[in-house]
Protein backbone atom coordinates (compact mmCIF):
# COMPACT_ATOMS: atom_id res chain seq x y z
CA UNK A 1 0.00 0.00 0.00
CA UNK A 2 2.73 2.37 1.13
CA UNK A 3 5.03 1.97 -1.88
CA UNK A 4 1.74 2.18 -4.05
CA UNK A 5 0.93 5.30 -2.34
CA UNK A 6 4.81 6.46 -3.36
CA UNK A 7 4.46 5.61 -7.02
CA UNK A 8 1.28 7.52 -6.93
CA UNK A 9 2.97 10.28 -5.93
CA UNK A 10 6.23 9.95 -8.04
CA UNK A 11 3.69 9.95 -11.05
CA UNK A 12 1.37 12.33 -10.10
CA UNK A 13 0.36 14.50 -13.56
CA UNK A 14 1.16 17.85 -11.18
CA UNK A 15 4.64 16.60 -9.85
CA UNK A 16 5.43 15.15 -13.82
CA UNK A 17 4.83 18.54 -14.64
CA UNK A 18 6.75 20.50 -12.52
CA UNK A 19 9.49 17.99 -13.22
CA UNK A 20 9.27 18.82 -16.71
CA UNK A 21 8.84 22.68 -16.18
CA UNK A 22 12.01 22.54 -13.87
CA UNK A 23 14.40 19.54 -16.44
CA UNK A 24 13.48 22.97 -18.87
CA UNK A 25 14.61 25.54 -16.74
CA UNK A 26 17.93 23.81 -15.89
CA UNK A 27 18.13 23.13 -19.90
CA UNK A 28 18.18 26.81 -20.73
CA UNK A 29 20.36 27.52 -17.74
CA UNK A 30 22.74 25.54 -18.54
CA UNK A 31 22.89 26.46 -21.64
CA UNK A 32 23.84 29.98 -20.60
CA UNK A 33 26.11 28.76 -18.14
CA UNK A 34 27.72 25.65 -18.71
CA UNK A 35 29.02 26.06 -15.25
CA UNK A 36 25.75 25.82 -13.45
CA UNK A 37 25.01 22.62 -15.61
CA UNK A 38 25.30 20.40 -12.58
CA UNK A 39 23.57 22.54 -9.93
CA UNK A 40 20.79 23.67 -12.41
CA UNK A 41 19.83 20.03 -12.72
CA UNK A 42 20.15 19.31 -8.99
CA UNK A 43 18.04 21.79 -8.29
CA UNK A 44 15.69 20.35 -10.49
CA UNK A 45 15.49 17.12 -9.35
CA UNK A 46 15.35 18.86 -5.80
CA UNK A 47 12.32 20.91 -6.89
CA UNK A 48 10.70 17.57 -8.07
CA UNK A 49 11.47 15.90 -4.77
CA UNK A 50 9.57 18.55 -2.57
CA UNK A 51 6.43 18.74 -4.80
CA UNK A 52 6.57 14.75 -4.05
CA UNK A 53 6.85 15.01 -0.61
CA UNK A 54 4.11 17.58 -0.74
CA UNK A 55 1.76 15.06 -2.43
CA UNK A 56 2.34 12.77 0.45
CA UNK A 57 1.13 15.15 2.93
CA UNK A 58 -2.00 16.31 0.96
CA UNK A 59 -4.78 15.36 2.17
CA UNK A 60 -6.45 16.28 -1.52
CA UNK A 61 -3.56 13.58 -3.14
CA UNK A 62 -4.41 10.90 -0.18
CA UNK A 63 -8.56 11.16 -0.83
CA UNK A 64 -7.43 10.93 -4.62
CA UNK A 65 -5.24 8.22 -3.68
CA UNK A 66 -7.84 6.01 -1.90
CA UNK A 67 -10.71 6.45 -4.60
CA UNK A 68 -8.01 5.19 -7.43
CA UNK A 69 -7.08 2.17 -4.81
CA UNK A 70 -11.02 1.87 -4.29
CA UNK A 71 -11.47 1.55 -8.19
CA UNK A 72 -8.46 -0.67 -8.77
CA UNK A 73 -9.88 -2.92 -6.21
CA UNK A 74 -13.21 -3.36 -7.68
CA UNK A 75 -11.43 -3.42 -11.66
CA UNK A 76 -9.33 -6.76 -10.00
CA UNK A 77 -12.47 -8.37 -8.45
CA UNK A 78 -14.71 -7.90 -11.70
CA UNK A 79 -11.28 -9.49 -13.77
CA UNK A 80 -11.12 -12.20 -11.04
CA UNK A 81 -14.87 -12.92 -11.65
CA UNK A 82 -14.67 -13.23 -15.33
CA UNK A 83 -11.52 -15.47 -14.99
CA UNK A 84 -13.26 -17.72 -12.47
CA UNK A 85 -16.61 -18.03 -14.55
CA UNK A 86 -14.20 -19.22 -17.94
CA UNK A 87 -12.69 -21.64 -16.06
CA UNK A 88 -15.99 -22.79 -14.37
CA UNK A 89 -17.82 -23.32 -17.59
CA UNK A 90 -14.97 -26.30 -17.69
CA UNK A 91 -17.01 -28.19 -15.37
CA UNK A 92 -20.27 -26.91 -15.49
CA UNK A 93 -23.74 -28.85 -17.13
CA UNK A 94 -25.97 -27.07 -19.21
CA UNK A 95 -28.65 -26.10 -16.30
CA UNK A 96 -25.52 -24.40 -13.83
CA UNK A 97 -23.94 -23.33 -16.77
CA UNK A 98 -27.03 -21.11 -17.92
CA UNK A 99 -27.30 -20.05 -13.84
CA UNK A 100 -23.45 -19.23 -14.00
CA UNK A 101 -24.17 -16.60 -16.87
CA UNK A 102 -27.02 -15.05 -15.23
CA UNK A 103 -24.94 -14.57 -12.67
CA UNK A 104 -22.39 -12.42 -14.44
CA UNK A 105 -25.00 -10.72 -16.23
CA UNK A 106 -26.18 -9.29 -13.05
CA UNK A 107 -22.32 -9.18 -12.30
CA UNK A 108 -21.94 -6.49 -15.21
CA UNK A 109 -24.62 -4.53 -14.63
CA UNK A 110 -24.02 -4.08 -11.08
CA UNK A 111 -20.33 -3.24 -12.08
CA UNK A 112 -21.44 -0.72 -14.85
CA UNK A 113 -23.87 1.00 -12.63
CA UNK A 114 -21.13 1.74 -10.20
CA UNK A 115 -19.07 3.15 -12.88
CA UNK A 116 -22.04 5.47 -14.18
CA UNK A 117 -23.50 6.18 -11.45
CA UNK A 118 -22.70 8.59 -8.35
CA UNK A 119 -20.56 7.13 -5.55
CA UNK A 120 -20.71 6.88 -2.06
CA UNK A 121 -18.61 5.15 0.29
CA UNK A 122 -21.63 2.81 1.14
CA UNK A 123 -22.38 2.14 -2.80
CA UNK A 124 -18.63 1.08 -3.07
CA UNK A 125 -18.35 -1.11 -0.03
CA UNK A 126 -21.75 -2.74 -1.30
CA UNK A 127 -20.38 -3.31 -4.52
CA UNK A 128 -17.23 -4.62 -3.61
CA UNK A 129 -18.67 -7.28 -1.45
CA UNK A 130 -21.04 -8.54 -3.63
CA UNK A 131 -18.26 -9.10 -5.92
CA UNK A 132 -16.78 -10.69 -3.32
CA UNK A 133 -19.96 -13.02 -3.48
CA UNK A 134 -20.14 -13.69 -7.17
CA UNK A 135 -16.76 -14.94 -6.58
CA UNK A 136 -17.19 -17.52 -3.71
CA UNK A 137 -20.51 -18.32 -5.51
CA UNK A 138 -18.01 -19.20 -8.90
CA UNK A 139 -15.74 -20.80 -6.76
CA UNK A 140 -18.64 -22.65 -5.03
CA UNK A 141 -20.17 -23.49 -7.72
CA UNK A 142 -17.11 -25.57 -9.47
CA UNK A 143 -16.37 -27.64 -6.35
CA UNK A 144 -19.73 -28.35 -6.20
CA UNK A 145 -20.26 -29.35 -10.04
CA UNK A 146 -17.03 -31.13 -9.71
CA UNK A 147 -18.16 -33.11 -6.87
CA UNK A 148 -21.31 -33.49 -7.99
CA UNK A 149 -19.95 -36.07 -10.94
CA UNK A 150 -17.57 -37.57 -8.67
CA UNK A 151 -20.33 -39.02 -6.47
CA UNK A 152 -22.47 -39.90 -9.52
CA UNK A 153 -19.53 -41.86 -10.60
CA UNK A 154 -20.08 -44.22 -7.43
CA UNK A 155 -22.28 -46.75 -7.49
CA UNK A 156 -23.43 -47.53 -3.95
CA UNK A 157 -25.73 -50.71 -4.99
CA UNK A 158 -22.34 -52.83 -5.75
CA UNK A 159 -21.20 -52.02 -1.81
CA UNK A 160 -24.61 -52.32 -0.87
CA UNK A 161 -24.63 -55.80 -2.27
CA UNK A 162 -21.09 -56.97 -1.63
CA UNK A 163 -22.71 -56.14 2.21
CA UNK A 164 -25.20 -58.20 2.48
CA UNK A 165 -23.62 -61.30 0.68
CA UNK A 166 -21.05 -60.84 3.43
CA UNK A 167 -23.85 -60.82 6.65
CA UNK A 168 -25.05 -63.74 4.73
CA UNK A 169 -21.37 -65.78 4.92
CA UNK A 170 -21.40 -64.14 8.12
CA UNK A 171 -24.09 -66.33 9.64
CA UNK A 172 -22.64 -69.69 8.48
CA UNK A 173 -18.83 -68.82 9.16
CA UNK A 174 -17.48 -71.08 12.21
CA UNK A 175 -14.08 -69.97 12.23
CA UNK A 176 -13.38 -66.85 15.02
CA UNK A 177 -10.84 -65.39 12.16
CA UNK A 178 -12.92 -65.27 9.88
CA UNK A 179 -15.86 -64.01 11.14
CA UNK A 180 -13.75 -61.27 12.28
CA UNK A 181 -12.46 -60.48 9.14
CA UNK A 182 -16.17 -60.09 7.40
CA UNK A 183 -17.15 -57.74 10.26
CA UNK A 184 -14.29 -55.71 9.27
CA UNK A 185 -15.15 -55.55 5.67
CA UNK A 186 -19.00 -54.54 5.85
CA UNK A 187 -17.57 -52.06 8.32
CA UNK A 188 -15.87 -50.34 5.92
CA UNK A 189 -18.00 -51.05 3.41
CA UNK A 190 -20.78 -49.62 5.61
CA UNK A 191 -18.78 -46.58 6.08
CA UNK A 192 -18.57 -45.93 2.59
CA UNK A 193 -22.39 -46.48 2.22
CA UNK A 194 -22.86 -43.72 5.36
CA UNK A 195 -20.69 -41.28 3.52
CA UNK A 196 -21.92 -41.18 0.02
CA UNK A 197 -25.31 -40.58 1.73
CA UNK A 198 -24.27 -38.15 3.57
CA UNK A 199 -22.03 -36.32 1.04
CA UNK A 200 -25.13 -35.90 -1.19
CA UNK A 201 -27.54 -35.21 1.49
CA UNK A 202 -24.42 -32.02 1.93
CA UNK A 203 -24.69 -31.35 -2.04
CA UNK A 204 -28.43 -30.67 -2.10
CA UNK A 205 -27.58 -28.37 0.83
CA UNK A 206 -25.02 -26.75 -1.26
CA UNK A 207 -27.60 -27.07 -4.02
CA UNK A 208 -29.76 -24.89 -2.24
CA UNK A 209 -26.99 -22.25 -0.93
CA UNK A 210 -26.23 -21.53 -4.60
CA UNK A 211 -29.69 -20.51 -5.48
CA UNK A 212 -29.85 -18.50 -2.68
CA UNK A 213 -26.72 -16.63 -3.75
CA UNK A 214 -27.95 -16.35 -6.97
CA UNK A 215 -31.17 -14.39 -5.97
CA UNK A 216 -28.90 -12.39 -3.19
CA UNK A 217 -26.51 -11.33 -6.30
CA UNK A 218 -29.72 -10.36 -8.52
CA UNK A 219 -31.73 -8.41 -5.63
CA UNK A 220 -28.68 -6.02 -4.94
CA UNK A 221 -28.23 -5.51 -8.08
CA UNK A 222 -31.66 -3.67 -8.37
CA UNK A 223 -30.73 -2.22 -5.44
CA UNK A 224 -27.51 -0.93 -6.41
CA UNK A 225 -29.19 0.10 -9.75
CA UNK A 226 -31.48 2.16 -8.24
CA UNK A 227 -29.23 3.55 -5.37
CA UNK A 228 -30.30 1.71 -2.96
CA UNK A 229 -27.95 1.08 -0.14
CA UNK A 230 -28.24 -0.03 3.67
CA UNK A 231 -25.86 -1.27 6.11
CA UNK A 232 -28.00 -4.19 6.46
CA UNK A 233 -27.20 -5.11 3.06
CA UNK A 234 -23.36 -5.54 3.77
CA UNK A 235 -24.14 -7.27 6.49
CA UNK A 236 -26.20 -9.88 4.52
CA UNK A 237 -23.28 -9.48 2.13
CA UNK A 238 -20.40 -10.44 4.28
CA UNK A 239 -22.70 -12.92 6.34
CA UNK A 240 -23.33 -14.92 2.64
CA UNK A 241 -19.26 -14.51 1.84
CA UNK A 242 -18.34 -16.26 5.38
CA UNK A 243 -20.76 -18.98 4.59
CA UNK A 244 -19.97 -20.04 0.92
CA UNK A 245 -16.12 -20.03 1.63
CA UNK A 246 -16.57 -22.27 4.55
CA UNK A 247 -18.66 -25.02 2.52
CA UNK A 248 -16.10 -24.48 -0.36
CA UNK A 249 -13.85 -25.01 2.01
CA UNK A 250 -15.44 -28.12 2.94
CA UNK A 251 -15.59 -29.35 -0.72
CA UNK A 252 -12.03 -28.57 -0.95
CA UNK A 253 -11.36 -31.12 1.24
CA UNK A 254 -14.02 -33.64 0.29
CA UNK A 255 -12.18 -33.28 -3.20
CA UNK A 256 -8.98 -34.07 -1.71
CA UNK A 257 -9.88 -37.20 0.27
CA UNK A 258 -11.69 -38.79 -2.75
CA UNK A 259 -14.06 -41.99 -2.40
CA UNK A 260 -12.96 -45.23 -3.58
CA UNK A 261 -15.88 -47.84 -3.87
CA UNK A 262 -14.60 -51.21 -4.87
């Protein structure tokens, strides 16, 4: 931020121009007096120095400062978005992948209404979290689709058959071994059952989270269209952010610990 805040200054159009006012100055001078060459450039460069320094102690180049950084921020997090939703659209069916593009549709307007419209420190904040959500939601959304055709991929009725053949030997094995041995396998197989269940019990949960940050991304963007802004809505905002990164989170490492049905 600081060095940021330096380059601003450095490159500020006023201090570039007194630069180049000054570089002039010391060109003529020197001209006239080749002596001088040395100190007529110094005290160029000097002169450029102070209107720098100057810069960083306006308050004028700070608020200047901030609404650039405030711009930048939101220019990254629209770039981030589109970059996400390409590489979504990877892994995406045709029903998500038509939700996915509404999604950035009300992504761009919201976007181009901040850019047209008048801003507030409210409107910006707004806007810059529910960025924030359209990204989780993209990032959400790809675990989820991903996951989705992992499970769909495993058929449960093999383990669920492979179980009850085994109760069956079960019942008619003498030997203490043995029977051990099945008890450990329709354990494990049981545990795979439990899971799978349970993993797409989670997915229609997730299911359901999406939709809800799909309608959350289209109402404030009527709101935000029509300059509409409360504190409650960044509160619903950051809320809905918390909650999608911590069940991406969770499909993160669902993804990473990968069922094996045999």
């Amino acid at each position: 931020m600081k060095s940021r805040l330096l380059v601003g200054a450095l490159f500020r159009l006023r201090n570039l121009g007194i630069l180049l006012i000054a570089l002039g100055i010391a060109f003529f001078t020197a001209g006239a007096i080749p002596a001088a060459q040395s100190i007529a450039y110094s005290a160029a460069l000097g002169v450029y120095i102070i209107s720098v320094i100057q810069s960083l102690g306006s308050k004028k180049f700070h608020e200047e400062f901030s609404q650039k950084e405030k711009i930048r921020r939101i220019q990254d997090l629209n770039y981030k978005c589109l970059k996400l939703a390409a590489q979504a659209k990877k892994h995406t069916n045709a029903a998500y992948s038509q939700k996915l593009n509404k999604v950035i549709e009300d992504k761009n307007a919201i976007v181009d209404s901040f850019f047209r419209g008048e801003k507030s420190f409210l409107k910006e904040k707004i806007v810059e979290q529910t960025l924030n959500l359209v990204v989780s939601y993209i990032k959400l959304l790809t675990n989820f689709c991903i996951r989705s055709r992992e499970l769909s991929s495993i058929d449960v009725s093999d383990v669920i058959e492979r179980i009850n053949v085994n109760m069956r030997k079960l019942n008619f094995v003498q030997d203490a071994n043995a029977a051990e041995d099945l008890k450990k396998l329709i354990e494990m197989d049981e545990k795979i059952v439990k899971r799978v269940k349970e993993e797409k019990s989670e997915l229609e949960r997730i299911g359901t989270k999406l939709d809800y940050m799909e309608s959350t991304v289209n109402m404030f963007k009527h709101q935000i269209m029509s300059s509409i802004e409360t504190e409650e809505m960044l509160e619903t905002l950051e809320t809905a952010v918390n909650e999608a990164t911590a069940l991406d989170n969770v499909l993160e490492e669902r993804r990473r610990t990968r069922i094996n049905a045999y």
